[in-house]
PDBML (XML) file of the C-alpha atoms, coordinates in Angstrom:
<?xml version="1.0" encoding="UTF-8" ?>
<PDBx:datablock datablockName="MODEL"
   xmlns:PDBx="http://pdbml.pdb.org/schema/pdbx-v50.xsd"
   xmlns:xsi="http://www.w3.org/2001/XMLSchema-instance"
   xsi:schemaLocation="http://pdbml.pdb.org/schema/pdbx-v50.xsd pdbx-v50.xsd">
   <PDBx:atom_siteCategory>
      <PDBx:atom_site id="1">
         <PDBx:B_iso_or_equiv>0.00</PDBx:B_iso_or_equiv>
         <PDBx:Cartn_x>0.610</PDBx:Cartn_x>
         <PDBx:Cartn_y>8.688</PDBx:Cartn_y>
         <PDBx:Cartn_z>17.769</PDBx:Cartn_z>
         <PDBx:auth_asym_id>A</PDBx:auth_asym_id>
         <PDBx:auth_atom_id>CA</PDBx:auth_atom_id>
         <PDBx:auth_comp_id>UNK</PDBx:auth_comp_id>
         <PDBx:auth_seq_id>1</PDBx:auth_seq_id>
         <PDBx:group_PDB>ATOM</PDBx:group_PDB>
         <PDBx:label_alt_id xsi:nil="true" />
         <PDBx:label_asym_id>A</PDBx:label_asym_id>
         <PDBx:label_atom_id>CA</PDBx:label_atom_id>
         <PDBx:label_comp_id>UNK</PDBx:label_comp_id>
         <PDBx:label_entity_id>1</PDBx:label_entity_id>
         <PDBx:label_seq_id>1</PDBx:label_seq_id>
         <PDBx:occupancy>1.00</PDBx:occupancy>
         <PDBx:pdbx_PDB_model_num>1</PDBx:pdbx_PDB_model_num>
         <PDBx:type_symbol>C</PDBx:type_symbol>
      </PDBx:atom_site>
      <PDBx:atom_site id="2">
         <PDBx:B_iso_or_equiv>0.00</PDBx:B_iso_or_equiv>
         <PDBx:Cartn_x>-2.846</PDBx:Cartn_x>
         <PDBx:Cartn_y>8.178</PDBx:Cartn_y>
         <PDBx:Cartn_z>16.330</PDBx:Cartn_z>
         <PDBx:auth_asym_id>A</PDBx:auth_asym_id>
         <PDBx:auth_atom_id>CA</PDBx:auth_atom_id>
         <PDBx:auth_comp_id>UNK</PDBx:auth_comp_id>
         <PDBx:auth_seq_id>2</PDBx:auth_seq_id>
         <PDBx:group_PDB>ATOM</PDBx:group_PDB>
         <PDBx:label_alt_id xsi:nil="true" />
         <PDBx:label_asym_id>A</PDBx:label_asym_id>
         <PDBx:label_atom_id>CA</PDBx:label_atom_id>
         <PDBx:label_comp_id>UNK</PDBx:label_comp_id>
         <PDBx:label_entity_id>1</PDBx:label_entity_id>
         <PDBx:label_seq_id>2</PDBx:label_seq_id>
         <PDBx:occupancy>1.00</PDBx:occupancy>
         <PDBx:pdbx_PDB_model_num>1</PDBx:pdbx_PDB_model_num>
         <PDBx:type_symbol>C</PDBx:type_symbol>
      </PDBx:atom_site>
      <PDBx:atom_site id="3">
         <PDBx:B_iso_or_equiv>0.00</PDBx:B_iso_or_equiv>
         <PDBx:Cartn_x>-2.474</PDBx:Cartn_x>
         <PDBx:Cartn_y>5.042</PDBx:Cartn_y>
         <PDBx:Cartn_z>14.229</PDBx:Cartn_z>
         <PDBx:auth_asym_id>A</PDBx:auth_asym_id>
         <PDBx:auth_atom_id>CA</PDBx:auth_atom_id>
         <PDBx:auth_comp_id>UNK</PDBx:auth_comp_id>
         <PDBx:auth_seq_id>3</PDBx:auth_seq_id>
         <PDBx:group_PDB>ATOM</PDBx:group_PDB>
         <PDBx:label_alt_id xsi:nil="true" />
         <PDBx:label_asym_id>A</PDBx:label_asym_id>
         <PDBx:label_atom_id>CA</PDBx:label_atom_id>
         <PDBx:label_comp_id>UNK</PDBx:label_comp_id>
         <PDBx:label_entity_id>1</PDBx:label_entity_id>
         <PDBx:label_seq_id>3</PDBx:label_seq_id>
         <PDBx:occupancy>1.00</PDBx:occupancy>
         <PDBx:pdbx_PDB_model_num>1</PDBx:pdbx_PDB_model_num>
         <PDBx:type_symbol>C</PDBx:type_symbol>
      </PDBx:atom_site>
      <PDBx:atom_site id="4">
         <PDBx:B_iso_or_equiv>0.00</PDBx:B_iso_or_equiv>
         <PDBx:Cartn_x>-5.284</PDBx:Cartn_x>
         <PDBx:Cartn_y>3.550</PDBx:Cartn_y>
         <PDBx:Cartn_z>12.150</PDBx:Cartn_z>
         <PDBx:auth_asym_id>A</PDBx:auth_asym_id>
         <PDBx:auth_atom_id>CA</PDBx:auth_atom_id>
         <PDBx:auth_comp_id>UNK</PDBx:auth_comp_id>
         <PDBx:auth_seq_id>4</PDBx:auth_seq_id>
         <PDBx:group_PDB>ATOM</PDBx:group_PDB>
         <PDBx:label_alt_id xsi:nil="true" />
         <PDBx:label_asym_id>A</PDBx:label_asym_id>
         <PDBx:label_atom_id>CA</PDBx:label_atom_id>
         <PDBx:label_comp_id>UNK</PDBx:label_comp_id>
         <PDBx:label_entity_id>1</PDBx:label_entity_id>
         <PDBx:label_seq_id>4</PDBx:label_seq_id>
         <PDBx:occupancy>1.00</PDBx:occupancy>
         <PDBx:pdbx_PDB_model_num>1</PDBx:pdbx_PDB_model_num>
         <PDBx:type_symbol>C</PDBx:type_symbol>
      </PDBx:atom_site>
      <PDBx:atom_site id="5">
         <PDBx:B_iso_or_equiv>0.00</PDBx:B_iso_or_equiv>
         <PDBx:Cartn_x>-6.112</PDBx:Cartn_x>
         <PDBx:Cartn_y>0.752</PDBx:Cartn_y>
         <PDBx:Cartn_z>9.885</PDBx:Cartn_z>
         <PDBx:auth_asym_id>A</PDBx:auth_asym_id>
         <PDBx:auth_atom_id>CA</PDBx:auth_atom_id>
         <PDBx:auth_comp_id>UNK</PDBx:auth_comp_id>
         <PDBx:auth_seq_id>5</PDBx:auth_seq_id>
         <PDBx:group_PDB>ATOM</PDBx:group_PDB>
         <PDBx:label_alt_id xsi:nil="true" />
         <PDBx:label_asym_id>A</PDBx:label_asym_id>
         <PDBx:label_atom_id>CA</PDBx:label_atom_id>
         <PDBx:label_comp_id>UNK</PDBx:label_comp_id>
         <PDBx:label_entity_id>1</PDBx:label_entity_id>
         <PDBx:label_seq_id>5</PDBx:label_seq_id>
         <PDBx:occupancy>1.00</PDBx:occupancy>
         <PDBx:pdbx_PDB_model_num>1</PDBx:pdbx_PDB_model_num>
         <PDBx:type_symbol>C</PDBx:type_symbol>
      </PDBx:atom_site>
      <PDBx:atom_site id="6">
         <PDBx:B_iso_or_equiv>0.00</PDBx:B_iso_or_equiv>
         <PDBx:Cartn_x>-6.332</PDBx:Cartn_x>
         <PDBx:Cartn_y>2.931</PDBx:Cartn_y>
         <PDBx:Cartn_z>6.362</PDBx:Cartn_z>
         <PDBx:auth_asym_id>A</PDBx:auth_asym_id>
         <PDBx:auth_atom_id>CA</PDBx:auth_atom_id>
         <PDBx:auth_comp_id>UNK</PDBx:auth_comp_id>
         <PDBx:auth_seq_id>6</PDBx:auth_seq_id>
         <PDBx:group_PDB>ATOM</PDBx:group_PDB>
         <PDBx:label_alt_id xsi:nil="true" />
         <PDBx:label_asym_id>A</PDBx:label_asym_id>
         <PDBx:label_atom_id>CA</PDBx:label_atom_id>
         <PDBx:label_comp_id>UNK</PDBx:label_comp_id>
         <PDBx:label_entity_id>1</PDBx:label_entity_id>
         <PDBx:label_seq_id>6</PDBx:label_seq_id>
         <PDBx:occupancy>1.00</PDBx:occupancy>
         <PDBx:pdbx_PDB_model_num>1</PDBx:pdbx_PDB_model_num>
         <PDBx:type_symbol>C</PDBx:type_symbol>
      </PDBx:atom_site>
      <PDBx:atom_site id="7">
         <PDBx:B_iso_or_equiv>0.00</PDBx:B_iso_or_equiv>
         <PDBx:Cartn_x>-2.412</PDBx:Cartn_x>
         <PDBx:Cartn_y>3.778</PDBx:Cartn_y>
         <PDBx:Cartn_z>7.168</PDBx:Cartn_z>
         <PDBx:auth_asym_id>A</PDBx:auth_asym_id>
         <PDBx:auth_atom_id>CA</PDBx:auth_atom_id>
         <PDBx:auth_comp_id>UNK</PDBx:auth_comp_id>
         <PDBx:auth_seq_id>7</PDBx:auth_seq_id>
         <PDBx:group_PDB>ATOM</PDBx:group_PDB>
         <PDBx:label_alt_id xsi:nil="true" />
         <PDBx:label_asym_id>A</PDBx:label_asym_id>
         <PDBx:label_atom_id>CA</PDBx:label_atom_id>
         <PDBx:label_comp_id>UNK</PDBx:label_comp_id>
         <PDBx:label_entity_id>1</PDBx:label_entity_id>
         <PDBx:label_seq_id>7</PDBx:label_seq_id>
         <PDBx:occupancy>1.00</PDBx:occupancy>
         <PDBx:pdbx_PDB_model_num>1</PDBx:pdbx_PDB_model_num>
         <PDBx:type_symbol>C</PDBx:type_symbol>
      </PDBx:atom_site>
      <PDBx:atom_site id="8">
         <PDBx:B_iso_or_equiv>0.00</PDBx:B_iso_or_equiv>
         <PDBx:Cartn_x>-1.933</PDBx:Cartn_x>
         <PDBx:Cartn_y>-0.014</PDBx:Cartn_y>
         <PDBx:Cartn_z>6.634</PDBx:Cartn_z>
         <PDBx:auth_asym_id>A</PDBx:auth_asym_id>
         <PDBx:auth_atom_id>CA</PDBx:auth_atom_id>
         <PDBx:auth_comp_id>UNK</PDBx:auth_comp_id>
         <PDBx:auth_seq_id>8</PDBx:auth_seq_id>
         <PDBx:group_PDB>ATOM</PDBx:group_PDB>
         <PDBx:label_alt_id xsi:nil="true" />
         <PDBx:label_asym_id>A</PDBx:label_asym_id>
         <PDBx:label_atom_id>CA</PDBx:label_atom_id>
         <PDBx:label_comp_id>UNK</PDBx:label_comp_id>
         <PDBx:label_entity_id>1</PDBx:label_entity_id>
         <PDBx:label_seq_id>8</PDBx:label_seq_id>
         <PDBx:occupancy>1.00</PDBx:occupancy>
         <PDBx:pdbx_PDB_model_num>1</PDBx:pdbx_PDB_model_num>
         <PDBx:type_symbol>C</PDBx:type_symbol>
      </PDBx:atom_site>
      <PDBx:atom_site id="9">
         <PDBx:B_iso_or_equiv>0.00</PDBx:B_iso_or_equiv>
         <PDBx:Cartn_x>-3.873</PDBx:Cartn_x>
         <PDBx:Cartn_y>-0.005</PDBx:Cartn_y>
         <PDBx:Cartn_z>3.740</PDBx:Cartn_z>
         <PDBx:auth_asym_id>A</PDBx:auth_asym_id>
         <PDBx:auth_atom_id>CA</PDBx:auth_atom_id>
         <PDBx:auth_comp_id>UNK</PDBx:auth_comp_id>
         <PDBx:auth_seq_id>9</PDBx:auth_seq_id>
         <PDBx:group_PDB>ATOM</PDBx:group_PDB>
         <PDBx:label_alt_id xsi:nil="true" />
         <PDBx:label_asym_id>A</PDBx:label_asym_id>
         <PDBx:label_atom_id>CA</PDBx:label_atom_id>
         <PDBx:label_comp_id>UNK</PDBx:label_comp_id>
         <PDBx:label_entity_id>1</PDBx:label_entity_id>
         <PDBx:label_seq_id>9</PDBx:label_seq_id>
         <PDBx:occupancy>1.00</PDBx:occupancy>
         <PDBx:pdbx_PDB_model_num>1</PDBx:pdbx_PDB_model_num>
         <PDBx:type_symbol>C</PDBx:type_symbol>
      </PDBx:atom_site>
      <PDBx:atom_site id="10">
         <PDBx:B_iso_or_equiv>0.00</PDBx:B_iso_or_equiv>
         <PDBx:Cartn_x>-2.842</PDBx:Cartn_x>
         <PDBx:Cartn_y>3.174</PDBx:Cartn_y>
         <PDBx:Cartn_z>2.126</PDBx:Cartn_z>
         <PDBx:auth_asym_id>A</PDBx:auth_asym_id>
         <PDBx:auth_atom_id>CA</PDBx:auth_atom_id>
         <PDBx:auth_comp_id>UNK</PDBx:auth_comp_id>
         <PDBx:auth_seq_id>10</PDBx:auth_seq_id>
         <PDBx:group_PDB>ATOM</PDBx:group_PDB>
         <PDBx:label_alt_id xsi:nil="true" />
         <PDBx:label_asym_id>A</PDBx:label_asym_id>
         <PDBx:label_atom_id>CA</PDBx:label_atom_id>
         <PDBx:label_comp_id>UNK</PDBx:label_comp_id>
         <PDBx:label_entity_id>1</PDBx:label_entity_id>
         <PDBx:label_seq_id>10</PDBx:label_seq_id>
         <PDBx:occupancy>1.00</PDBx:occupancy>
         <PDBx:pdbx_PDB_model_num>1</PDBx:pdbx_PDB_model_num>
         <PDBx:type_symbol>C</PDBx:type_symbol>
      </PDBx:atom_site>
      <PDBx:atom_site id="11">
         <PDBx:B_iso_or_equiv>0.00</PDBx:B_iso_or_equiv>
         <PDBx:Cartn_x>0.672</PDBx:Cartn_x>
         <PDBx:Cartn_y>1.818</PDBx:Cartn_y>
         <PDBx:Cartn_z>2.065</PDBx:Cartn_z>
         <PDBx:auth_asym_id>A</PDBx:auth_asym_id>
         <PDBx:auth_atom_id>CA</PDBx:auth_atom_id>
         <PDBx:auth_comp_id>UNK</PDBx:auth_comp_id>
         <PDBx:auth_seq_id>11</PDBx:auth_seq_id>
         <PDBx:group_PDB>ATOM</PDBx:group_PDB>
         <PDBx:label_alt_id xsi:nil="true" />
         <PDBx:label_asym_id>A</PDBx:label_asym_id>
         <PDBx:label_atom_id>CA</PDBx:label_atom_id>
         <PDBx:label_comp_id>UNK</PDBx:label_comp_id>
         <PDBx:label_entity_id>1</PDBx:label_entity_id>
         <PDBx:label_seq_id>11</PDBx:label_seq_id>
         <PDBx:occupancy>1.00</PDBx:occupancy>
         <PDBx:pdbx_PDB_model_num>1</PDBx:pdbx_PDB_model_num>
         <PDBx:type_symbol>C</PDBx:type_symbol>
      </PDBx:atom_site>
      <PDBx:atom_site id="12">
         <PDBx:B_iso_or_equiv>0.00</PDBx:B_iso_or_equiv>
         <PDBx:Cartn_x>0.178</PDBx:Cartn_x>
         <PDBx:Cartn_y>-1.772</PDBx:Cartn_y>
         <PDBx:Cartn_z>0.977</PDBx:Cartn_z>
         <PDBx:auth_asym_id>A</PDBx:auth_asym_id>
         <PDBx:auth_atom_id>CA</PDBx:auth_atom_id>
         <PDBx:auth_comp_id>UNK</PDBx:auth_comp_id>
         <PDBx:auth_seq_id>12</PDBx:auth_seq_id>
         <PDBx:group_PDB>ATOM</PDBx:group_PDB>
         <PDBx:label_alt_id xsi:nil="true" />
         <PDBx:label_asym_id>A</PDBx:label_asym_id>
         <PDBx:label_atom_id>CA</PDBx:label_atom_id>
         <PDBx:label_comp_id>UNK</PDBx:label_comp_id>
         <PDBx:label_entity_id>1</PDBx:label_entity_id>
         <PDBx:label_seq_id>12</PDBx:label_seq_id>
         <PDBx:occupancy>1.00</PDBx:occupancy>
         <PDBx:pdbx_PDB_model_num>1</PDBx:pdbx_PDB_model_num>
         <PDBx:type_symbol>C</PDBx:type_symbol>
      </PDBx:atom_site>
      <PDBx:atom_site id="13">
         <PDBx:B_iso_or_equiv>0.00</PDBx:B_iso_or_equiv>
         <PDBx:Cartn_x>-1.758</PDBx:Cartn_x>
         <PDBx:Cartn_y>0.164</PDBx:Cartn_y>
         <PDBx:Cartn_z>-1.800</PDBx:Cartn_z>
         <PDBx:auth_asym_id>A</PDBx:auth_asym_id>
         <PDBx:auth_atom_id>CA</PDBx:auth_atom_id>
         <PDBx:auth_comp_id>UNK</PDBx:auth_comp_id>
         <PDBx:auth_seq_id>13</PDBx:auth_seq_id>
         <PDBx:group_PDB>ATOM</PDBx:group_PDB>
         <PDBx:label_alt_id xsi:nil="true" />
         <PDBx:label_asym_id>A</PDBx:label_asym_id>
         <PDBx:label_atom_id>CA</PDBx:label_atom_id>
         <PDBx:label_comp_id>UNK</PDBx:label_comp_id>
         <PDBx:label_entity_id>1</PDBx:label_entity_id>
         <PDBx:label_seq_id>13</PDBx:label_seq_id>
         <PDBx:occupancy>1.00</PDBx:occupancy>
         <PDBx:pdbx_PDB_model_num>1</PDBx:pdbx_PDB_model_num>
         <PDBx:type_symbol>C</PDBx:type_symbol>
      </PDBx:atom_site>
      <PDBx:atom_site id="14">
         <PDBx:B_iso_or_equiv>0.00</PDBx:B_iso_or_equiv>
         <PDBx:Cartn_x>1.390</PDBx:Cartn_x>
         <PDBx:Cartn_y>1.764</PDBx:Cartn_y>
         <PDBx:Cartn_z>-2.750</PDBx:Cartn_z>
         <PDBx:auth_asym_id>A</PDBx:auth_asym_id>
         <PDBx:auth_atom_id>CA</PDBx:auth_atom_id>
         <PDBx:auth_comp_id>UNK</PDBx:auth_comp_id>
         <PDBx:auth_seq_id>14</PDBx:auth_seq_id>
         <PDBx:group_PDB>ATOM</PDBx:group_PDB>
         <PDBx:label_alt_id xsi:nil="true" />
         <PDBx:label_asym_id>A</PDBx:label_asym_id>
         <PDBx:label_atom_id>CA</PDBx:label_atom_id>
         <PDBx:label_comp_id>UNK</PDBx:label_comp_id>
         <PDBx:label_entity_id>1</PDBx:label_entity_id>
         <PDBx:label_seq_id>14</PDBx:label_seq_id>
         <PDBx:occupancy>1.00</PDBx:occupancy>
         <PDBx:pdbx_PDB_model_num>1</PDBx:pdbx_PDB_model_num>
         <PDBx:type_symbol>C</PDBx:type_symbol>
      </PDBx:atom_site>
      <PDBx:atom_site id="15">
         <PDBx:B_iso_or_equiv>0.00</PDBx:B_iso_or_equiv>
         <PDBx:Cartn_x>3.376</PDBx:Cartn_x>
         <PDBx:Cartn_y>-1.702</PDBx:Cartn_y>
         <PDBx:Cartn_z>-2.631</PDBx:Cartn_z>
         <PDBx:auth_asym_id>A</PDBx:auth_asym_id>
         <PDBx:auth_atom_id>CA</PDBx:auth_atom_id>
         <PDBx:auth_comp_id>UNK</PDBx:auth_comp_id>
         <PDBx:auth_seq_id>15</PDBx:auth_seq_id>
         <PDBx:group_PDB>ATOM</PDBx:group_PDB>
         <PDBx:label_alt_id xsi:nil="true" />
         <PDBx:label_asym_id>A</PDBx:label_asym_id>
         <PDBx:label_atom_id>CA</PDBx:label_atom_id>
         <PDBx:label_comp_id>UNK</PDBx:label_comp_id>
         <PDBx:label_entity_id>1</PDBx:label_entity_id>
         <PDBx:label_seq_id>15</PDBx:label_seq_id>
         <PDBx:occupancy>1.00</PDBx:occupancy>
         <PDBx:pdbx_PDB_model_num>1</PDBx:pdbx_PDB_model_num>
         <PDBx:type_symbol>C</PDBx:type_symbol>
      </PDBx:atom_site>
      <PDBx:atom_site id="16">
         <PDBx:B_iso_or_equiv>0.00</PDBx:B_iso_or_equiv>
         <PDBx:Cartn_x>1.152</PDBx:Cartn_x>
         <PDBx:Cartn_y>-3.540</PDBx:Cartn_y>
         <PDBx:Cartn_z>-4.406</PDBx:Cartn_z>
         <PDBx:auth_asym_id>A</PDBx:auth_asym_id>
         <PDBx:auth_atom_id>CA</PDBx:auth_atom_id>
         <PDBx:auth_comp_id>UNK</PDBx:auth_comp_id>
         <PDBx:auth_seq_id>16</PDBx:auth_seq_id>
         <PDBx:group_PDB>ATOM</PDBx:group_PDB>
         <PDBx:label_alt_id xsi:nil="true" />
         <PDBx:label_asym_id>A</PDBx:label_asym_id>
         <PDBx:label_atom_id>CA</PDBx:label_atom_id>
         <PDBx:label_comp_id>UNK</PDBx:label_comp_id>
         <PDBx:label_entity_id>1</PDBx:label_entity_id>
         <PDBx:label_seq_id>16</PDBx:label_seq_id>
         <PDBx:occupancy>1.00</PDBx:occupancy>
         <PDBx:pdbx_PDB_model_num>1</PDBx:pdbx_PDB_model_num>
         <PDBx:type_symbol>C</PDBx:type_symbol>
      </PDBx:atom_site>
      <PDBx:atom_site id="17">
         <PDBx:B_iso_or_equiv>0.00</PDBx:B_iso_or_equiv>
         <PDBx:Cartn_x>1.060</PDBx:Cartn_x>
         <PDBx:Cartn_y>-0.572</PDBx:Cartn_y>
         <PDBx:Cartn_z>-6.917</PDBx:Cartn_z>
         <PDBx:auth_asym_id>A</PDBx:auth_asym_id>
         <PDBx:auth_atom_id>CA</PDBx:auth_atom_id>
         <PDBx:auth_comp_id>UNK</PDBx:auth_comp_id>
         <PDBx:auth_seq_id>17</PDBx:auth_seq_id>
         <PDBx:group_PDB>ATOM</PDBx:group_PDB>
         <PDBx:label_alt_id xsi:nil="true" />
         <PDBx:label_asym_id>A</PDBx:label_asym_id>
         <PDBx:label_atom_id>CA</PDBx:label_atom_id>
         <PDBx:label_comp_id>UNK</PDBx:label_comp_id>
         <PDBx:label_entity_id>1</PDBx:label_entity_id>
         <PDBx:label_seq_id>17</PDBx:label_seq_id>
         <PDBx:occupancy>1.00</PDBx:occupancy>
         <PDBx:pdbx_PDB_model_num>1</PDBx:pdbx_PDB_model_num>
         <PDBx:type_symbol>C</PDBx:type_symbol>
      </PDBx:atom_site>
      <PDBx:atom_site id="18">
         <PDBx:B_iso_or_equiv>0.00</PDBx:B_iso_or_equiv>
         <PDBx:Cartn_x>4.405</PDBx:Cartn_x>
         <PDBx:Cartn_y>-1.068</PDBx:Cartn_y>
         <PDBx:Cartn_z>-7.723</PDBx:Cartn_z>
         <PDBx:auth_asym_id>A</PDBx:auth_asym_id>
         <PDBx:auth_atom_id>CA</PDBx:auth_atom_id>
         <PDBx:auth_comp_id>UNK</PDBx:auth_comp_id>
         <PDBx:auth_seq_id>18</PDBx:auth_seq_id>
         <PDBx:group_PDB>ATOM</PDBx:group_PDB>
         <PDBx:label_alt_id xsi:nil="true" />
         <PDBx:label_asym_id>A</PDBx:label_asym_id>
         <PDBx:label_atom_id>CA</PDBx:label_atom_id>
         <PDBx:label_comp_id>UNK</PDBx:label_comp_id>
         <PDBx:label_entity_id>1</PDBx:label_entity_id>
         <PDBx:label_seq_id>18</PDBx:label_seq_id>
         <PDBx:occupancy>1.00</PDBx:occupancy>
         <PDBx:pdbx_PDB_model_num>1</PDBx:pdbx_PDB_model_num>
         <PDBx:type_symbol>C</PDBx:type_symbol>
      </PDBx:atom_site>
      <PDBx:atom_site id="19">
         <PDBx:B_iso_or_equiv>0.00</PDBx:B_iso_or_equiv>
         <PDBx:Cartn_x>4.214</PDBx:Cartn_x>
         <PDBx:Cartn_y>-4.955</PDBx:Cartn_y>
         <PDBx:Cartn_z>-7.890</PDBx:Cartn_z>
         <PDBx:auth_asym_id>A</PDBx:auth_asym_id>
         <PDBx:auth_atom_id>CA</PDBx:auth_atom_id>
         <PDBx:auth_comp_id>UNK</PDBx:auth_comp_id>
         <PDBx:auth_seq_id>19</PDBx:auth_seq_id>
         <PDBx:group_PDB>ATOM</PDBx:group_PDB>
         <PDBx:label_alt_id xsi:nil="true" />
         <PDBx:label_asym_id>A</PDBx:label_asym_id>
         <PDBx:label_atom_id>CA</PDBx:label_atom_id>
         <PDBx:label_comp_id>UNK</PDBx:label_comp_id>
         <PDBx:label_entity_id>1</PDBx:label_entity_id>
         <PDBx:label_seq_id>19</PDBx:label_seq_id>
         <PDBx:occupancy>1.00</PDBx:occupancy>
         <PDBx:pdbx_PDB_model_num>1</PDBx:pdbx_PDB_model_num>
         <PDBx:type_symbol>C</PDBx:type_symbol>
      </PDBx:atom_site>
      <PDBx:atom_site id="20">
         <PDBx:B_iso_or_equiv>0.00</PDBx:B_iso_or_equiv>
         <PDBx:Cartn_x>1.691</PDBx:Cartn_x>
         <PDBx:Cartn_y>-5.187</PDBx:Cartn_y>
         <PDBx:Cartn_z>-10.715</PDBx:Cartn_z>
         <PDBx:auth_asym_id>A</PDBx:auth_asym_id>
         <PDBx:auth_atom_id>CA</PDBx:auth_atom_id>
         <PDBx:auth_comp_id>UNK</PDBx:auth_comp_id>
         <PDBx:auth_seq_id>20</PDBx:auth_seq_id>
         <PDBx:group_PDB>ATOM</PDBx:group_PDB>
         <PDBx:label_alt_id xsi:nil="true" />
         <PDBx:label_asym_id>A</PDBx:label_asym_id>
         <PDBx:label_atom_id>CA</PDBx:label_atom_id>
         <PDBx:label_comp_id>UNK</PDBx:label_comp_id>
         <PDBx:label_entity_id>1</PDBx:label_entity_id>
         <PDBx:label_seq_id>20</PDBx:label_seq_id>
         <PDBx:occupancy>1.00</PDBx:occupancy>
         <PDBx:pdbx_PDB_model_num>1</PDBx:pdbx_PDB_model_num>
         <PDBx:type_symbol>C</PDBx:type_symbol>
      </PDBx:atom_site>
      <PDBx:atom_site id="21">
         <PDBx:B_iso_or_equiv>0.00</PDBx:B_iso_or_equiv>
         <PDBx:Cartn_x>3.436</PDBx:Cartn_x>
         <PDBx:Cartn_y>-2.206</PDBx:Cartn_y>
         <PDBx:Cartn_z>-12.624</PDBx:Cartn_z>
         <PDBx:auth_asym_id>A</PDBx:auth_asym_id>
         <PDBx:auth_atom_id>CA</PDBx:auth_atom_id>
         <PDBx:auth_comp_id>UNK</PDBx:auth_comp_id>
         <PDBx:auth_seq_id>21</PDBx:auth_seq_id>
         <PDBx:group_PDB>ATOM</PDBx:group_PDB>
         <PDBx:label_alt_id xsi:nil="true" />
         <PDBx:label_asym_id>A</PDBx:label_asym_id>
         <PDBx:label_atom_id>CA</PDBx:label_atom_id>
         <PDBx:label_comp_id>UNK</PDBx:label_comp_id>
         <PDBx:label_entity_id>1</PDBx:label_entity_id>
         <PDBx:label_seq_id>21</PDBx:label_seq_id>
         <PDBx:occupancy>1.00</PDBx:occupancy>
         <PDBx:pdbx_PDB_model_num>1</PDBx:pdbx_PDB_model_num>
         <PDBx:type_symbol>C</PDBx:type_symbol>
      </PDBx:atom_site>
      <PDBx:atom_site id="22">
         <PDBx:B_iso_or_equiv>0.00</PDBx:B_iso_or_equiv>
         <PDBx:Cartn_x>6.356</PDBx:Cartn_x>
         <PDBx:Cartn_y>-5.039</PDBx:Cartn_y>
         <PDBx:Cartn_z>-12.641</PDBx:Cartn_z>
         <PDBx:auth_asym_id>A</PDBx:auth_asym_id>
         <PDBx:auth_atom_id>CA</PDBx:auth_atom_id>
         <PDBx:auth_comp_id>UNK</PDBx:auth_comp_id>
         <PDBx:auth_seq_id>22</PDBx:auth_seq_id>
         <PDBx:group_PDB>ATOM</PDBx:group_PDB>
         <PDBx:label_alt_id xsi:nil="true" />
         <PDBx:label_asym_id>A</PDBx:label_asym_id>
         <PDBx:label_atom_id>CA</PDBx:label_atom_id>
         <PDBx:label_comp_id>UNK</PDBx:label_comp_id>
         <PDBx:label_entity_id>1</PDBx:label_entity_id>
         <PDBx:label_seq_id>22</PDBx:label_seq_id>
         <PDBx:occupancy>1.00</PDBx:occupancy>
         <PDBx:pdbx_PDB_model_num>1</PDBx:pdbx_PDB_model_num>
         <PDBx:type_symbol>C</PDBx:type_symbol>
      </PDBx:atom_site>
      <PDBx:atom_site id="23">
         <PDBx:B_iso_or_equiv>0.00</PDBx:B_iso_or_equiv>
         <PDBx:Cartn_x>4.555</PDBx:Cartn_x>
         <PDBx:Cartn_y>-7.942</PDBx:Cartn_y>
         <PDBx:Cartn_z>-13.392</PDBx:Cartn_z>
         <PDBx:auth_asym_id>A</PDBx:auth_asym_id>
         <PDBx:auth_atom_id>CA</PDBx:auth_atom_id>
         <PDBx:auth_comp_id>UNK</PDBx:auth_comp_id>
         <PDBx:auth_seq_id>23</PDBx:auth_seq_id>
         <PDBx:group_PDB>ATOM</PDBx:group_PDB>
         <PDBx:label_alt_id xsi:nil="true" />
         <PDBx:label_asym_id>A</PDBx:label_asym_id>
         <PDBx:label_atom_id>CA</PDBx:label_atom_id>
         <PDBx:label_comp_id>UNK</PDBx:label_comp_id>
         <PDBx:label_entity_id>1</PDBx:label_entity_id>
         <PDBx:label_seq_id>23</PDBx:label_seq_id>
         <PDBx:occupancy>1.00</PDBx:occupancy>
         <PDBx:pdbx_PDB_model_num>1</PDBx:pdbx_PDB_model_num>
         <PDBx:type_symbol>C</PDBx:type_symbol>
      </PDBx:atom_site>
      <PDBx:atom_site id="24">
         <PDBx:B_iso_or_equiv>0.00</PDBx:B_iso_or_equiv>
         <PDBx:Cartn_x>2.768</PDBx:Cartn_x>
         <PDBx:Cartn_y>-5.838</PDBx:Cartn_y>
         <PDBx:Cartn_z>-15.947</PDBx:Cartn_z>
         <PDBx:auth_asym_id>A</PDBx:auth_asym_id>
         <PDBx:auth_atom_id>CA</PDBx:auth_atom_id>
         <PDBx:auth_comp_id>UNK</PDBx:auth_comp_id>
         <PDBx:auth_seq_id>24</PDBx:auth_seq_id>
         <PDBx:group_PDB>ATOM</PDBx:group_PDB>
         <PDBx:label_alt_id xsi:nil="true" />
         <PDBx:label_asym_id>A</PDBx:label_asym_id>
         <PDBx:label_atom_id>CA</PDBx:label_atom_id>
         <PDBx:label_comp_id>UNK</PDBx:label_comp_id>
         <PDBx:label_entity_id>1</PDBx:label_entity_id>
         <PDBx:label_seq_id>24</PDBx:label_seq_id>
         <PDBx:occupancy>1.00</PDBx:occupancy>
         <PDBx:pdbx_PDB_model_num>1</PDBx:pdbx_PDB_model_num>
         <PDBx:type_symbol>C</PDBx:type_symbol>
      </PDBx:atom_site>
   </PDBx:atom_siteCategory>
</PDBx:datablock>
């Protein structure tokens, strides 16, 4: 497996995507 920092980001992206769609 190649893992990398941006994965990590790339998915909290996604999560925090979702919670400020709720709060908003």
């Amino acid at each position: 497996s190649l893992n990398k920092s941006t994965i990590l980001t790339n998915q909290l992206d996604q999560l925090f995507g979702i919670i400020n769609k709720g709060g908003f």
